[in-house]
C-alpha atoms as a PDB file:
ATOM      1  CA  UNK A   1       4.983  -3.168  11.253  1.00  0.00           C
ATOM      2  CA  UNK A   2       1.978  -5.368  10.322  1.00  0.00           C
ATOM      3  CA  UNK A   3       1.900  -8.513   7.735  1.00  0.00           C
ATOM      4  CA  UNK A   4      -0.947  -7.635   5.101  1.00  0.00           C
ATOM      5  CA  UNK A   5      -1.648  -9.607   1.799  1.00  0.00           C
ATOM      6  CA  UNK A   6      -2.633  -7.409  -1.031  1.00  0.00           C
ATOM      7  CA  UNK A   7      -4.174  -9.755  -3.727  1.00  0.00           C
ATOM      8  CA  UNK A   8      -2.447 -12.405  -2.973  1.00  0.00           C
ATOM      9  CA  UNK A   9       1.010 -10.621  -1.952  1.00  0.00           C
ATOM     10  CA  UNK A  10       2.389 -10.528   1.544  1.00  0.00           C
ATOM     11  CA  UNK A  11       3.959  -7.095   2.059  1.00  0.00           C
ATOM     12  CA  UNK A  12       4.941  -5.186   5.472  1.00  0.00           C
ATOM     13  CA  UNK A  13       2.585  -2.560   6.336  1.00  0.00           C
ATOM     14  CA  UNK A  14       4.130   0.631   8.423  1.00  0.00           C
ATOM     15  CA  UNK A  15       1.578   3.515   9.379  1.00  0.00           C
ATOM     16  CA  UNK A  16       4.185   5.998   8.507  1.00  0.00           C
ATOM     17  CA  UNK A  17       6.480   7.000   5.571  1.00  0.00           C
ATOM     18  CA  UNK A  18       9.330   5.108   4.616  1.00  0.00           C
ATOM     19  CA  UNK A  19      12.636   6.953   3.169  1.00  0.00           C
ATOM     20  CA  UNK A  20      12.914   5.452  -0.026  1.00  0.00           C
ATOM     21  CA  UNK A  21      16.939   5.223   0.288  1.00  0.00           C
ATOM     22  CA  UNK A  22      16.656   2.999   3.230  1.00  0.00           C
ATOM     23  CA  UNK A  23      14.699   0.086   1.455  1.00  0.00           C
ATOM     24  CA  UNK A  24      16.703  -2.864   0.312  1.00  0.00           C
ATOM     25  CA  UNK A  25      17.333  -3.450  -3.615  1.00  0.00           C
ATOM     26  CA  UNK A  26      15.287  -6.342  -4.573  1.00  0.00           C
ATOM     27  CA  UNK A  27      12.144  -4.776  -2.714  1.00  0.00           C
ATOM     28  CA  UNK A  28       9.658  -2.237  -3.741  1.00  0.00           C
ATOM     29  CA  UNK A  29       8.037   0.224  -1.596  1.00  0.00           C
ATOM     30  CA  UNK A  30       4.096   1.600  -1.980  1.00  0.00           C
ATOM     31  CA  UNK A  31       2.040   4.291  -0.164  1.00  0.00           C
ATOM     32  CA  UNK A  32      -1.650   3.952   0.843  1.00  0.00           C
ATOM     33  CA  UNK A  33      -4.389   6.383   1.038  1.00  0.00           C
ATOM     34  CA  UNK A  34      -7.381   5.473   3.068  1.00  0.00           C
ATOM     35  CA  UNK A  35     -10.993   6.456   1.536  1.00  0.00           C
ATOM     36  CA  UNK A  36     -12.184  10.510   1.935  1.00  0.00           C
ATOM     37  CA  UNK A  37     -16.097   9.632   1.293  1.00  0.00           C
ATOM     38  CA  UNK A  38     -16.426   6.860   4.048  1.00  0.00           C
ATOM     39  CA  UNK A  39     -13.833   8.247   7.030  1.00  0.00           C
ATOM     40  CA  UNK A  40     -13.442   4.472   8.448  1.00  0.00           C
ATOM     41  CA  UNK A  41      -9.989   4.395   7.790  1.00  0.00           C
ATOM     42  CA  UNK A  42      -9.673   1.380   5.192  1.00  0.00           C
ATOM     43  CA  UNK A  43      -7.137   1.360   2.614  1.00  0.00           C
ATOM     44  CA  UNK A  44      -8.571   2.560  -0.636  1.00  0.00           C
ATOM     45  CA  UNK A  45      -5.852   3.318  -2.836  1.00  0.00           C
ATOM     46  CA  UNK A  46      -1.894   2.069  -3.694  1.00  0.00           C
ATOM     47  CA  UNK A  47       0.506   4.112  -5.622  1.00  0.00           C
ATOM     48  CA  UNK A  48       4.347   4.524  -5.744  1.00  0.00           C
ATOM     49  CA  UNK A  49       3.509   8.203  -3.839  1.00  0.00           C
ATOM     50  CA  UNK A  50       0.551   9.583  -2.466  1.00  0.00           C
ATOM     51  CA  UNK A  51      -0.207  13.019  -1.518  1.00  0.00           C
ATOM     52  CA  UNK A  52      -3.405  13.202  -0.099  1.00  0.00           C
ATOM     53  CA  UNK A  53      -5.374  10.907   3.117  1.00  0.00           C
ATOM     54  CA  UNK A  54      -1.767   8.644   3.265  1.00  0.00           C
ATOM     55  CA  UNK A  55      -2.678   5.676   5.336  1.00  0.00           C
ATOM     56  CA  UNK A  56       0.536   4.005   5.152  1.00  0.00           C
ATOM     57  CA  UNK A  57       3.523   2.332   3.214  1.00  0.00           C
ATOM     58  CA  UNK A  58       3.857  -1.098   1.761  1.00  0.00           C
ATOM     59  CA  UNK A  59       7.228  -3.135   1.322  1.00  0.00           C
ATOM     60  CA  UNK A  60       6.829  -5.487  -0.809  1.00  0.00           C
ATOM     61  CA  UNK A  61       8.940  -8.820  -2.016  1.00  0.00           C
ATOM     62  CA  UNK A  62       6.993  -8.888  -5.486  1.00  0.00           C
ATOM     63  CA  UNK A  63       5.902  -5.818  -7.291  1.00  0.00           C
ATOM     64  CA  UNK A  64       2.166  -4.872  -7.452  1.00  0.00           C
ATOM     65  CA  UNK A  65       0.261  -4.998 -10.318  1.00  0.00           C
ATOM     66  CA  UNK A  66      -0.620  -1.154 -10.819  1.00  0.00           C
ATOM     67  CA  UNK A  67      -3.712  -0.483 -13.343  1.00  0.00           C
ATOM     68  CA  UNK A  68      -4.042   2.450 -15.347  1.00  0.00           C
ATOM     69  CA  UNK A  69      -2.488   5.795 -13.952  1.00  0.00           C
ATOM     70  CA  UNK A  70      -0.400   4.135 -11.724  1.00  0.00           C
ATOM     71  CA  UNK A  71      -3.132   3.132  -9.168  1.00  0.00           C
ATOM     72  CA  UNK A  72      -4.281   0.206  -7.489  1.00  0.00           C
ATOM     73  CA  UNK A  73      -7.405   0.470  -6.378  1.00  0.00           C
ATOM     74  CA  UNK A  74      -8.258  -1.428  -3.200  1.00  0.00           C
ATOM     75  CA  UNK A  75     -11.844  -3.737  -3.464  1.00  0.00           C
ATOM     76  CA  UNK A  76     -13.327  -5.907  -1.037  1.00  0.00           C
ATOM     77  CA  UNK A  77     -11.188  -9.079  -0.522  1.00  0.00           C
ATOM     78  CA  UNK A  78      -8.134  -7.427  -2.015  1.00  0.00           C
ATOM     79  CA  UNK A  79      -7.032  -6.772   1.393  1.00  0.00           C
ATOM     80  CA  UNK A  80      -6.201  -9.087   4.672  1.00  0.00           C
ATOM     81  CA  UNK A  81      -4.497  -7.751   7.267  1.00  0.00           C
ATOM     82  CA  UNK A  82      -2.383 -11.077   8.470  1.00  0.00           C
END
């Protein structure tokens, strides 16, 4: 596990999936899917479940602000690893 802050929200970071039954009421859980154009391995995407290039899951004490479709897309600065 890995501390990341996701605009401004400190979440745990796990490179693998996370069974949703095991995580705590009171938290909220998000996958990650890295970028298919640039192959560098950088989180590009967050969504309650992804399919395709997972990267990880988040945990998170605060719930993410999803935009349309359910996606958050991931910009520059909207990501520190801690």
């Amino acid at each position: 596990m890995q501390k990341v802050e996701v605009r401004g929200i400190v979440c745990e970071f796990y490179d693998m999936r996370i069974d949703r039954t095991t995580i705590p009421e009171g938290k909220f859980l998000y996958e990650v899917a890295d970028d298919d154009d640039d192959g560098c391995g950088d989180p590009a995407r967050i969504k309650v479940c992804i399919l395709v290039n997972f990267f990880g899951t988040l945990i998170c004490d605060r719930e993410l602000a999803l935009e349309d479709e359910g996606v958050l897309w991931v910009m520059a600065g909207d990501w520190r690893w801690l």
